[in-house]
Protein backbone atom coordinates (compact mmCIF):
# COMPACT_ATOMS: atom_id res chain seq x y z
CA UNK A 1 5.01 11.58 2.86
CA UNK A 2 6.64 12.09 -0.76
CA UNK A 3 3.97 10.01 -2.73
CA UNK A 4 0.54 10.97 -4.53
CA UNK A 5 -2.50 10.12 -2.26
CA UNK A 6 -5.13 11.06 -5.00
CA UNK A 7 -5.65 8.38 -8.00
CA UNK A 8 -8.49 7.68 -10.69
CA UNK A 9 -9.26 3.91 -10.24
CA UNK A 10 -10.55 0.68 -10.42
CA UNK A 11 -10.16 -1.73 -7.67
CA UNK A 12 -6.83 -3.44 -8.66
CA UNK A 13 -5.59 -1.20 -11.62
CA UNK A 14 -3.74 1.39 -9.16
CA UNK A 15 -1.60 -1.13 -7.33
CA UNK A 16 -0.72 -3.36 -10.42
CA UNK A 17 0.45 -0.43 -12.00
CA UNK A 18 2.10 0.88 -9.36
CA UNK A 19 4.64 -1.89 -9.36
CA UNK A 20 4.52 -2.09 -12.89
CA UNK A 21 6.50 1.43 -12.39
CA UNK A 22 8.42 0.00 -9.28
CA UNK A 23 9.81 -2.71 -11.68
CA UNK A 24 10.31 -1.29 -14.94
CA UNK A 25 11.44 2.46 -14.05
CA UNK A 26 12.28 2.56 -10.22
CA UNK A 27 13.82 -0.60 -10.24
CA UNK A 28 14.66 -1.08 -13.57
CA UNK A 29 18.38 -2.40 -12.84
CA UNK A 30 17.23 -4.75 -10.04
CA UNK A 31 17.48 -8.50 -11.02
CA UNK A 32 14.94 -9.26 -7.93
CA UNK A 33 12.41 -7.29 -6.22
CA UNK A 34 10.98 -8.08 -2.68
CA UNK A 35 7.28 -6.55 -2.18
CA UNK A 36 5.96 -7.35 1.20
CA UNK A 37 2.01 -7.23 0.92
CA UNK A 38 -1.21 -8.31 1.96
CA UNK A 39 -3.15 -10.89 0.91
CA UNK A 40 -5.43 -8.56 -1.25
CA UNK A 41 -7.18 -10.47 -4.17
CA UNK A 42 -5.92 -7.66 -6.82
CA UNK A 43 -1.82 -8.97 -6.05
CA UNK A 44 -2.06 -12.13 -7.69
CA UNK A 45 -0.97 -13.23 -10.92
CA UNK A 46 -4.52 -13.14 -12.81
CA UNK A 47 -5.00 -9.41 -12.05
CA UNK A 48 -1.85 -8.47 -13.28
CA UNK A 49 -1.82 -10.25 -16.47
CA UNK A 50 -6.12 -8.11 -16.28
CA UNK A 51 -4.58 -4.96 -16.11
CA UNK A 52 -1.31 -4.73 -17.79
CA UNK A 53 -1.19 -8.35 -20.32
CA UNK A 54 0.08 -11.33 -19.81
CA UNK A 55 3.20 -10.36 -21.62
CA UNK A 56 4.12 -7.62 -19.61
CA UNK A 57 3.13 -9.38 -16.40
CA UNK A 58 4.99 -12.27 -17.01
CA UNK A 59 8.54 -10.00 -18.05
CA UNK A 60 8.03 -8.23 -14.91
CA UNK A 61 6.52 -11.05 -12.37
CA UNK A 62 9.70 -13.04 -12.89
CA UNK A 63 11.41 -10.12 -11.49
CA UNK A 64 9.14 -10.13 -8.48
CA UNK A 65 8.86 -11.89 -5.31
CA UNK A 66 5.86 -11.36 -3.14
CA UNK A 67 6.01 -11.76 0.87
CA UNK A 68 2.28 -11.46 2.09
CA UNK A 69 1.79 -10.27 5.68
CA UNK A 70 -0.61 -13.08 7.32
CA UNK A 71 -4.41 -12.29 6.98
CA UNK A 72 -5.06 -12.21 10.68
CA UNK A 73 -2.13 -8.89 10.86
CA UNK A 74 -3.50 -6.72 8.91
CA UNK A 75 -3.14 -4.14 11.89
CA UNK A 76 0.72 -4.17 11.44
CA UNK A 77 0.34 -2.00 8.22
CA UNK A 78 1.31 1.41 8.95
CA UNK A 79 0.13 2.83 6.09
CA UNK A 80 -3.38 1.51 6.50
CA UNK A 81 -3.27 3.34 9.82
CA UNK A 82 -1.95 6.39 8.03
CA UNK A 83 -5.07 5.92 5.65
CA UNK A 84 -7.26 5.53 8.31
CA UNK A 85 -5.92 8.95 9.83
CA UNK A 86 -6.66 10.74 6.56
CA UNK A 87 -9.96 9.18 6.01
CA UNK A 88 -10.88 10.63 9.51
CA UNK A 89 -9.02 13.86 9.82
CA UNK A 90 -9.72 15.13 6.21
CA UNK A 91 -12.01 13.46 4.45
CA UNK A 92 -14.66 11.95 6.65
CA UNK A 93 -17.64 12.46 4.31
CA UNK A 94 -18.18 12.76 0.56
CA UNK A 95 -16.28 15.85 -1.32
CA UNK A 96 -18.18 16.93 -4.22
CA UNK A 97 -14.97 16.69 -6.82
CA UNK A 98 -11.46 15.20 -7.60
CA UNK A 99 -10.55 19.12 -7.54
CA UNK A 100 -11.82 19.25 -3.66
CA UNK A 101 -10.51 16.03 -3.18
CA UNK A 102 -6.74 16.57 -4.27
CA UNK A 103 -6.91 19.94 -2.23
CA UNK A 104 -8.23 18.74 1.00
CA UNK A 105 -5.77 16.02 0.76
CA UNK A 106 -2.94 18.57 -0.59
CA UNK A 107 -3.23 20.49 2.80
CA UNK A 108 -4.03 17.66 4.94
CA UNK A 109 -0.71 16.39 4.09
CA UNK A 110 1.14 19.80 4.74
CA UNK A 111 -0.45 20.16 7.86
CA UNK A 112 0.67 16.50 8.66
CA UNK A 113 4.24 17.17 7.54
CA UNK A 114 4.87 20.49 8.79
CA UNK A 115 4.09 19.20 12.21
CA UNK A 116 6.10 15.62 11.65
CA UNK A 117 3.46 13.66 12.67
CA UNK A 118 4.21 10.74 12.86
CA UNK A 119 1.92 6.83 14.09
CA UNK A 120 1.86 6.57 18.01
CA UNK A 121 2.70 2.59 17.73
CA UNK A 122 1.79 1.42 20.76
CA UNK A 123 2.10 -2.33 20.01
CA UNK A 124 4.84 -3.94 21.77
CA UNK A 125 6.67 -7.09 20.54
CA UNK A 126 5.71 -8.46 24.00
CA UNK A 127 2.33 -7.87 22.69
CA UNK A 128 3.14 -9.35 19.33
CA UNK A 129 4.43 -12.68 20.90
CA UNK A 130 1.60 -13.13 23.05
CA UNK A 131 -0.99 -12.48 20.27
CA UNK A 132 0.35 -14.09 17.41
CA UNK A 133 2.87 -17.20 19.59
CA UNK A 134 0.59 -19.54 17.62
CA UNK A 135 1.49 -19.00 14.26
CA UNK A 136 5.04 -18.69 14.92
CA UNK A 137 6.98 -22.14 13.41
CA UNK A 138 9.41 -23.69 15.95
């Protein structure tokens, strides 16, 4: 795990600006960009032109092409699970500050990689088919 886990928020701003920086700095020589997703509210046009104007959300939008993961397989997101892991191995109740915060999940996440941890996935794609053989198009 290379990436910050500790951010000052609103609901939406994070993300858009997140791949704001995939687009324009990480990606910046990339004619197209695939972003596979969910289907939260806060990845649609209308909160990106919200939090970063319409100008700069159009520029980089045309850049972008989103691929949603279906609503009803939400569990297939590893790093939700790897969220869920934190949530209940280091921060399970309130921490008084962003200073307690960033350090609990500072050595959480040197515990985690200096054991290379890593998500027990114990869903099979025999599993998958039988679950989800509905939605599939023939």
């Amino acid at each position: 795990m290379q990436s910050e886990f500790v951010s000052t928020c609103k609901m939406g701003t994070f993300s858009n600006r997140f791949i704001g920086r995939l687009v324009e700095k990480v990606y910046a020589g990339a004619q197209k960009i695939h972003l596979v997703m969910d289907n939260l509210n806060t990845h649609f046009r209308s909160s990106f032109e919200e939090v970063l104007g319409v100008e700069r959300a159009e520029r980089m939008l045309a850049r972008v092409e989103f691929h949603y993961t279906p609503k009803h397989a939400s569990w297939l997101n590893m790093a939700e699970i790897e969220i869920g892991v934190m949530d209940r191995q280091c921060i399970g109740g309130r921490l008084h500050s962003e200073a307690m915060l960033r350090s609990e999940v500072a050595a959480w996440k040197h515990r985690r990689n200096k054991a290379k941890t890593k998500i027990e996935w114990k869903f099979t794609r025999q599993d998958a088919d039988d679950k989800l053989s509905r939605h599939y198009v023939s």
